[in-house]
Protein backbone atom coordinates (compact mmCIF):
# COMPACT_ATOMS: atom_id res chain seq x y z
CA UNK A 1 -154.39 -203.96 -27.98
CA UNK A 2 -155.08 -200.44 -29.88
CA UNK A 3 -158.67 -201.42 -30.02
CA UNK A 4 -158.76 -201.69 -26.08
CA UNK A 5 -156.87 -198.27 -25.34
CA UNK A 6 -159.40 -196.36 -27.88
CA UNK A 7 -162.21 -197.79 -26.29
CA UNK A 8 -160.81 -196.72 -23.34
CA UNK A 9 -159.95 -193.43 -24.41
CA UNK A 10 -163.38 -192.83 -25.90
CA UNK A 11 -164.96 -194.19 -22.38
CA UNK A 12 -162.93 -191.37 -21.20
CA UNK A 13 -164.22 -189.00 -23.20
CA UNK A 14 -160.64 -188.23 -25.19
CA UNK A 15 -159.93 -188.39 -29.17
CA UNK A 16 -157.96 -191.73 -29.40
CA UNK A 17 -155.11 -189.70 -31.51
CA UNK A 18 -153.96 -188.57 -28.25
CA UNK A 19 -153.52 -191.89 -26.18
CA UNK A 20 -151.41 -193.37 -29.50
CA UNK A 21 -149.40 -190.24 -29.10
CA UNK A 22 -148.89 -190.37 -25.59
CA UNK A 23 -147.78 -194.30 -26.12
CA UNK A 24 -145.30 -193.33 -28.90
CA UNK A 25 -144.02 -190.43 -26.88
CA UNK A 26 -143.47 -193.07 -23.73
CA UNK A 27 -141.83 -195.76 -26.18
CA UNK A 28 -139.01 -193.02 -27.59
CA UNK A 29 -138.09 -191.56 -24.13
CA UNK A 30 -137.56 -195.77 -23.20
CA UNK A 31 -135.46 -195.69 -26.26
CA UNK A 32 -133.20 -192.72 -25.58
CA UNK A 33 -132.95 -193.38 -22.01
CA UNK A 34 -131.66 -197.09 -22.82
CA UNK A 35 -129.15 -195.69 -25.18
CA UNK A 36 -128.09 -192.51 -23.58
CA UNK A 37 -128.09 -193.48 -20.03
CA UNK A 38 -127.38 -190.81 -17.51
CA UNK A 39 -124.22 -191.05 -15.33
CA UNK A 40 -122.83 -188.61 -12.85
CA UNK A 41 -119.32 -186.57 -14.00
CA UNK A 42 -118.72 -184.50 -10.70
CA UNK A 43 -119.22 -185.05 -7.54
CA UNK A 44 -119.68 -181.77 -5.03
CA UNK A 45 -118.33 -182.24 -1.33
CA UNK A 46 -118.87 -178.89 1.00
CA UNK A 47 -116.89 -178.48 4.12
CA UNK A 48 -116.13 -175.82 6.03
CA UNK A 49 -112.64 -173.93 6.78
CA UNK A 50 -111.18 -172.70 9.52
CA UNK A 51 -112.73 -169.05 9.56
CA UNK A 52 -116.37 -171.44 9.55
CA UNK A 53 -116.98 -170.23 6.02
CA UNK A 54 -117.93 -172.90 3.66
CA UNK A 55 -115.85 -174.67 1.11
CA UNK A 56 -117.16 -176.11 -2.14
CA UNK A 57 -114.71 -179.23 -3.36
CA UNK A 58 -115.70 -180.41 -6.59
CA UNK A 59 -114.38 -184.01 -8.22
CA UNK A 60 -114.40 -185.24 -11.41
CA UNK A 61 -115.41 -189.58 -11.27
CA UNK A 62 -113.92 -191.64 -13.46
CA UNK A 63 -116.67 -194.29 -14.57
């Protein structure tokens, strides 16, 4: 599979370091992401008063 994607990369005229790099980097930001998923904390909500200025209600979810 390496052997394809630096013939590839020489086809397109780039050093082959930089494709295996590229796949590393793409493999370790799967890896965080899967073990440090994101999740929302707070949730805005904006409503407005009765003088028509706005509001700002922030909640804190409980996942």
């Amino acid at each position: 599979m390496l052997k394809r994607i630096d013939n590839f990369s020489r086809f397109l005229g780039v050093d082959p370091f930089w494709s295996r790099l590229l796949i590393v980097l793409i493999f370790l930001l799967i890896a965080v992401r899967c073990k440090y998923p994101w999740k929302p904390e707070w949730k805005s909500k904006q409503t407005k008063d009765k003088d028509g200025s706005t509001v700002t209600k922030y909640y804190h979810l409980d996942i």
